[in-house]
C-alpha atoms as a PDB file:
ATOM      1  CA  UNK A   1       0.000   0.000   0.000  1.00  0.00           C
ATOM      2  CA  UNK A   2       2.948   2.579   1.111  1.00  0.00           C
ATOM      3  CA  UNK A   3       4.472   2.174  -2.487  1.00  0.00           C
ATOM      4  CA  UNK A   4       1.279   2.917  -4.425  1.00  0.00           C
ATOM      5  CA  UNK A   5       0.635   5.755  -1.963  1.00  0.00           C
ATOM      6  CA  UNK A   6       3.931   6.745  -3.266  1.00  0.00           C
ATOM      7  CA  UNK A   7       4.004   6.514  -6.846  1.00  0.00           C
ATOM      8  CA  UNK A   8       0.748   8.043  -7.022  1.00  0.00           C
ATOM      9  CA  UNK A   9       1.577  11.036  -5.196  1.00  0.00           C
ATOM     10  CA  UNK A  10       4.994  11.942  -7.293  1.00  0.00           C
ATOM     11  CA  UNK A  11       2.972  11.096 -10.238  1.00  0.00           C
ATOM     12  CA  UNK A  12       0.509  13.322  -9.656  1.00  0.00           C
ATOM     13  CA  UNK A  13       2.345  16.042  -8.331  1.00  0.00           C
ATOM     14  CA  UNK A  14       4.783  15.778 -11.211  1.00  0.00           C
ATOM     15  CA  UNK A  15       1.816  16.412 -13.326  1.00  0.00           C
ATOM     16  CA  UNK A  16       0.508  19.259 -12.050  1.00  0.00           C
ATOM     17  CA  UNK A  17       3.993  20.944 -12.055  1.00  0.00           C
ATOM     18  CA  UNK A  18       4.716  20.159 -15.635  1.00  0.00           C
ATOM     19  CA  UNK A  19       7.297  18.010 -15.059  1.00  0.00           C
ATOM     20  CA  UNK A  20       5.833  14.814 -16.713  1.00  0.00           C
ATOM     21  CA  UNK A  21       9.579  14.323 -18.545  1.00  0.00           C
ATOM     22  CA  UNK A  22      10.657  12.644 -15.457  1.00  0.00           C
ATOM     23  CA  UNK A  23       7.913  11.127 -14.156  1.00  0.00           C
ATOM     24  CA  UNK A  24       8.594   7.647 -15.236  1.00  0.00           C
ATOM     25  CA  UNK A  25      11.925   7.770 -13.514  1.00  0.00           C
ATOM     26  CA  UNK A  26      10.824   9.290 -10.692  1.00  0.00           C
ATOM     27  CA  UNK A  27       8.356   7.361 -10.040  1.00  0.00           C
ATOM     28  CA  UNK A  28      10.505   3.880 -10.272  1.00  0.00           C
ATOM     29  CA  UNK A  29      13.103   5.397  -8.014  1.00  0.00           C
ATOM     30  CA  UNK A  30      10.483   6.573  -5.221  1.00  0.00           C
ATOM     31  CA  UNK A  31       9.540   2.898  -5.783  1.00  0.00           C
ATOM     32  CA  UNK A  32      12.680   1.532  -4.853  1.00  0.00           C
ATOM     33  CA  UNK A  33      13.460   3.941  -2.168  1.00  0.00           C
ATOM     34  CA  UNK A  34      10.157   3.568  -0.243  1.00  0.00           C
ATOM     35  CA  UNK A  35      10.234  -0.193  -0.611  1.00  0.00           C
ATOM     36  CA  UNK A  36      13.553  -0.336   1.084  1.00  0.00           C
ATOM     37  CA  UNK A  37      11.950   2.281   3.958  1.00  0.00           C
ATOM     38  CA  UNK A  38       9.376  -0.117   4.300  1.00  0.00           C
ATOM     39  CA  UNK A  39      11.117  -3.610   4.412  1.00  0.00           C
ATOM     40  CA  UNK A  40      13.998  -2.199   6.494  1.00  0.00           C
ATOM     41  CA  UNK A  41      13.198   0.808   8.772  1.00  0.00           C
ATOM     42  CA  UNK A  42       9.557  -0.144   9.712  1.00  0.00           C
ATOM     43  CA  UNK A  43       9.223   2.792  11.022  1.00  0.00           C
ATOM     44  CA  UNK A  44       7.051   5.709   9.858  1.00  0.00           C
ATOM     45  CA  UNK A  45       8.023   7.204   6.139  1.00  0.00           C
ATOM     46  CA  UNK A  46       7.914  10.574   4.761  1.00  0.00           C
ATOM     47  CA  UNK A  47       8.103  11.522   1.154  1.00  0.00           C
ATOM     48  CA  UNK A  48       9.474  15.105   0.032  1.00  0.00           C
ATOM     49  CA  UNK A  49       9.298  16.026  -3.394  1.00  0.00           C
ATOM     50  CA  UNK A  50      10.510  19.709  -4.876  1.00  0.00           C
ATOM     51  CA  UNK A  51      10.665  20.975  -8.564  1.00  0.00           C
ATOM     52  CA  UNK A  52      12.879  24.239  -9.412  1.00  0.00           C
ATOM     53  CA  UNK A  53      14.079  25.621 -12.288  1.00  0.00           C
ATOM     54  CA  UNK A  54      14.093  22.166 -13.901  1.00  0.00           C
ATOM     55  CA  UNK A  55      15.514  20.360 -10.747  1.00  0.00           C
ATOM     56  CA  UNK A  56      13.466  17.264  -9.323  1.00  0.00           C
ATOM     57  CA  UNK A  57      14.575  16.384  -5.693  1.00  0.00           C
ATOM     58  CA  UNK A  58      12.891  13.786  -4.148  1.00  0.00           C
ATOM     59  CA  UNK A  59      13.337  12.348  -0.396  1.00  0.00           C
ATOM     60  CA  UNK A  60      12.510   9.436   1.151  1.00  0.00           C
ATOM     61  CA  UNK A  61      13.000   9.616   5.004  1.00  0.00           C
ATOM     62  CA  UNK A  62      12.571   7.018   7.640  1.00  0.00           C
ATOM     63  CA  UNK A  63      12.984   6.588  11.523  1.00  0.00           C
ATOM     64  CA  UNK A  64      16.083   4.184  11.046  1.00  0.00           C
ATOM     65  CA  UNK A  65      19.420   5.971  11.867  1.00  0.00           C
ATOM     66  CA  UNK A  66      21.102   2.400   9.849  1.00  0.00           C
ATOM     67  CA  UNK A  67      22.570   3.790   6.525  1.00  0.00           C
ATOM     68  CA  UNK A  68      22.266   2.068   3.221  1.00  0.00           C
ATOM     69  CA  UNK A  69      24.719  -0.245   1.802  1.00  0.00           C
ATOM     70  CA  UNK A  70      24.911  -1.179  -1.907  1.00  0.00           C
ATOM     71  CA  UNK A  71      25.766  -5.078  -1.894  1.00  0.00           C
ATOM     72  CA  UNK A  72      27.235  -6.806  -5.172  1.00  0.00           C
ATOM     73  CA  UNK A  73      24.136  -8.613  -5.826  1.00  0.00           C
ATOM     74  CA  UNK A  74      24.190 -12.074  -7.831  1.00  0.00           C
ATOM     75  CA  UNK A  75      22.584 -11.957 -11.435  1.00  0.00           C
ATOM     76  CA  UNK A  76      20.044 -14.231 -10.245  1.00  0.00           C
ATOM     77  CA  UNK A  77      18.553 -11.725  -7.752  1.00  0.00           C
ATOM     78  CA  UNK A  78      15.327 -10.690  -7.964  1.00  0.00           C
ATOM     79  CA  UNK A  79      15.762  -7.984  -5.258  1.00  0.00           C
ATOM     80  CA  UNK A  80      18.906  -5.718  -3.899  1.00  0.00           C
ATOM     81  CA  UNK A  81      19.316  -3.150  -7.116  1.00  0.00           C
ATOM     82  CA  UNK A  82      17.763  -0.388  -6.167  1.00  0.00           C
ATOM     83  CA  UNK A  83      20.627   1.766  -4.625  1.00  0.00           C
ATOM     84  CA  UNK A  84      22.444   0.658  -8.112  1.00  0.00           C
ATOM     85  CA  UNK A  85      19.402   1.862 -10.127  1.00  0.00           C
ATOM     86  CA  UNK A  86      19.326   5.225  -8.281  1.00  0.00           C
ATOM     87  CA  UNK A  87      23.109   5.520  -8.855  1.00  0.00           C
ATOM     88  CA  UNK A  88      22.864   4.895 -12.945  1.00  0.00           C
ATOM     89  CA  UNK A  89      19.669   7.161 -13.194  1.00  0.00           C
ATOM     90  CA  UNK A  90      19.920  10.232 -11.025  1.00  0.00           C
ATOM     91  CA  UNK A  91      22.272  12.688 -11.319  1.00  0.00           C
ATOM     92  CA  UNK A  92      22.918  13.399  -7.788  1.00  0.00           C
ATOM     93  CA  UNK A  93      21.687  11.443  -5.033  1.00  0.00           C
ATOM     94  CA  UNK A  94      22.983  10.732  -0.981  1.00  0.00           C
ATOM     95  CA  UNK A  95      21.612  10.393   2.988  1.00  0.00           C
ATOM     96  CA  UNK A  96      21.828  12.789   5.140  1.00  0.00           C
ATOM     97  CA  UNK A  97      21.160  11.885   8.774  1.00  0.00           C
ATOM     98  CA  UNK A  98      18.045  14.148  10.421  1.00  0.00           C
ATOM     99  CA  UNK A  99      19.158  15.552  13.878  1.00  0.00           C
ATOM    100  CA  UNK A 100      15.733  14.274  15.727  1.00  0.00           C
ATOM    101  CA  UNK A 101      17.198  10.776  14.306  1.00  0.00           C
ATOM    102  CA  UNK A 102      16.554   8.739  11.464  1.00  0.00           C
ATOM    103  CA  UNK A 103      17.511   9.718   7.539  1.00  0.00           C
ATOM    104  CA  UNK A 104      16.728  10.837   4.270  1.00  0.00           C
ATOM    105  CA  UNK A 105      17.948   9.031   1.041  1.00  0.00           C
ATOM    106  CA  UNK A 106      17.427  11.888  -1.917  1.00  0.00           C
ATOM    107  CA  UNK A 107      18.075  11.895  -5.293  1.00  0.00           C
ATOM    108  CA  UNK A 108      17.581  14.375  -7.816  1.00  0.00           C
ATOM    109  CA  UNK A 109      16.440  14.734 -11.514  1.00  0.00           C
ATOM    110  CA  UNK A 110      17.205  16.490 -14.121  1.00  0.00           C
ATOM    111  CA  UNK A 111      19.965  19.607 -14.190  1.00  0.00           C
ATOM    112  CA  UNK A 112      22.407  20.117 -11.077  1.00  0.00           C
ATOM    113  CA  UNK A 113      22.687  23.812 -10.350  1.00  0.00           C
ATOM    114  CA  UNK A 114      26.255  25.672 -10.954  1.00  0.00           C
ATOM    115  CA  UNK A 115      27.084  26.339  -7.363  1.00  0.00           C
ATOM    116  CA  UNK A 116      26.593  24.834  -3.603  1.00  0.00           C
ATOM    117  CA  UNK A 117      24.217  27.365  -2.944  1.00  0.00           C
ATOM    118  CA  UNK A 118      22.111  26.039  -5.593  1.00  0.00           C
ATOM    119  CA  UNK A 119      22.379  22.413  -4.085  1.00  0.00           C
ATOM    120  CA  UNK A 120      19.017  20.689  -3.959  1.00  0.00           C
ATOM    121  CA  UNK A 121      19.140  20.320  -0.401  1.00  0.00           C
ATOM    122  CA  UNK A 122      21.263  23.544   0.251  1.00  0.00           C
ATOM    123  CA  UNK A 123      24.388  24.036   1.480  1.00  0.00           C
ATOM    124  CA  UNK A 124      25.004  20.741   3.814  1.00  0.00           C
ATOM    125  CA  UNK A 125      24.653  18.088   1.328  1.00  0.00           C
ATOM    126  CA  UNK A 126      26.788  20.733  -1.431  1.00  0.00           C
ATOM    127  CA  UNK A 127      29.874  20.438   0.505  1.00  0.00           C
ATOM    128  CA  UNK A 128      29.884  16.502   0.251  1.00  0.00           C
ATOM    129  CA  UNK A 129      27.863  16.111  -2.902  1.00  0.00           C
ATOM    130  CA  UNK A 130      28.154  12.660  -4.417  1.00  0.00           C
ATOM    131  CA  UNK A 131      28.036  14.933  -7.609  1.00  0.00           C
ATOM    132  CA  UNK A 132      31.869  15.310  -7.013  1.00  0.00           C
ATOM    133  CA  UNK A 133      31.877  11.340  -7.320  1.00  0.00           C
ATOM    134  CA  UNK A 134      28.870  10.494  -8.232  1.00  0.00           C
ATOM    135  CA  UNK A 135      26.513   8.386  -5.626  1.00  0.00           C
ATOM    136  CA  UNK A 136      28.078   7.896  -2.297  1.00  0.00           C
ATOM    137  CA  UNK A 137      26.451   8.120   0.669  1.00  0.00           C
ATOM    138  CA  UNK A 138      26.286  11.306   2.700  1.00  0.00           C
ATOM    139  CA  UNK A 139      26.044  12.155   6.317  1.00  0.00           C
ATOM    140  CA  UNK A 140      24.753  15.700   6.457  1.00  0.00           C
ATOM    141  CA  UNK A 141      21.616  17.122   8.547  1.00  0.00           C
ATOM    142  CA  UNK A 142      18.502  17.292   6.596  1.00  0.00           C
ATOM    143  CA  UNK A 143      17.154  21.078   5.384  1.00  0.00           C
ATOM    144  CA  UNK A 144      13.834  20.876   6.209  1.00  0.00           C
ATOM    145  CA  UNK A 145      12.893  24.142   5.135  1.00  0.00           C
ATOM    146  CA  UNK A 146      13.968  23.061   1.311  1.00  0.00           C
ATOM    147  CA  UNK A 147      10.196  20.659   1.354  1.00  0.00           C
ATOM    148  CA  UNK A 148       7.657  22.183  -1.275  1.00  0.00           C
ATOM    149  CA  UNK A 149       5.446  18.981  -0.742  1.00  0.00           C
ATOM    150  CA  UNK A 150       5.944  16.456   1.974  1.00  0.00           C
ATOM    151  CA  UNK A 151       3.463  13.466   2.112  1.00  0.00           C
ATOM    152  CA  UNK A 152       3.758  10.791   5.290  1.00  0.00           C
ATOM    153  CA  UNK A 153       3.428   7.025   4.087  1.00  0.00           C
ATOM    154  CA  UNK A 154       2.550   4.992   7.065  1.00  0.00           C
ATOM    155  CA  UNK A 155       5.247   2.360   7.089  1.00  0.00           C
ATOM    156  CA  UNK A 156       5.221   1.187  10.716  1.00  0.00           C
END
C-alpha cells in the first residue's frame, strides 16, 4: 500500500507541475526507495518532493538511523538493485542523517545547479555532494525548510 501511496503522489504532483519528462523515472526510483523504507526501517516514512528551475529532488526519510549499503548482488537476484538503479539514473543522489534521528535518502532529476548554494538540499549536502563522485552516501543534517510537498506514508 505505502508504495502505491507513493508513486501516485509523485505522479501526480509531477503532473501538475509540468514536469511529466521525469515522471517515469521518478516514479521507479520513489519505488525503490520507499520499498527499502518499508522492508527495512519499519518505522514511519515521509516523502518530500521539490521541482525548481528544472531540478526534481525527491526524499525518502525514515525513523532508522542504519545507513544504506549497496551489496554486489548475484545476477540471479530478484531484489537488492535499487541503490544501483538510483546511482545509474539520477544525477545526484545521498543520505543525510536528520538531527531528531533517522535519515533521508534523496536523489535528484534532471539539471544540477552551478554552485553549492544552488544544491538541492542547500548548502550541507553541497559540501559533500556525491556529484563530485557520483553516488556515495552522505552524512549531512537534513534542510527541512527546502520541502515544497511532503506526504507521510505509514510504514510502521
Amino acid at each position: 500500500m505505502e508504495v502505491a501511496v507513493a508513486r501516485r503522489f509523485v505522479s501526480d504532483a509531477l503532473r501538475r507541475w509540468d514536469a511529466a519528462g521525469q515522471r517515469e523515472t521518478a516514479v521507479l526510483l520513489v519505488s525503490e526507495l520507499v520499498s527499502n523504507a518499508v522492508v527495512h526501517a519499519h518505522t514511519e516514512i515521509a516523502l518530500t518532493l521539490r521541482y525548481d528551475r528544472g531540478l526534481i529532488t525527491v526524499g525518502v526519510r525514515d525513523g532508522s538511523d542504519q545507513l544504506p549499503a549497496r551489496s554486489d548482488v548475484p545476477p540471479a537476484a530478484t531484489s537488492g538493485r535499487g541503490l544501483q538503479m538510483v546511482d545509474a539514473l539520477a544525477v545526484d543522489w545521498g543520505v543525510l542523517r536528520v538531527p531528531e534521528g533517522g535519515k533521508v535518502i534523496w536523489f535528484a532529476l534532471g539539471s544540477m545547479p552551478s554552485g553549492p548554494e544552488d544544491h538541492p538540499l542547500g548548502r550541507a549536502a553541497s559540501g559533500n555532494s556525491p556529484s563530485s563522485r557520483r553516488g556515495g552516501c552522505v552524512a549531512g543534517e537534513a534542510p527541512v525548510e527546502k520541502v515544497a510537498v511532503e506526504r507521510k506514508i505509514d510504514g510502521a
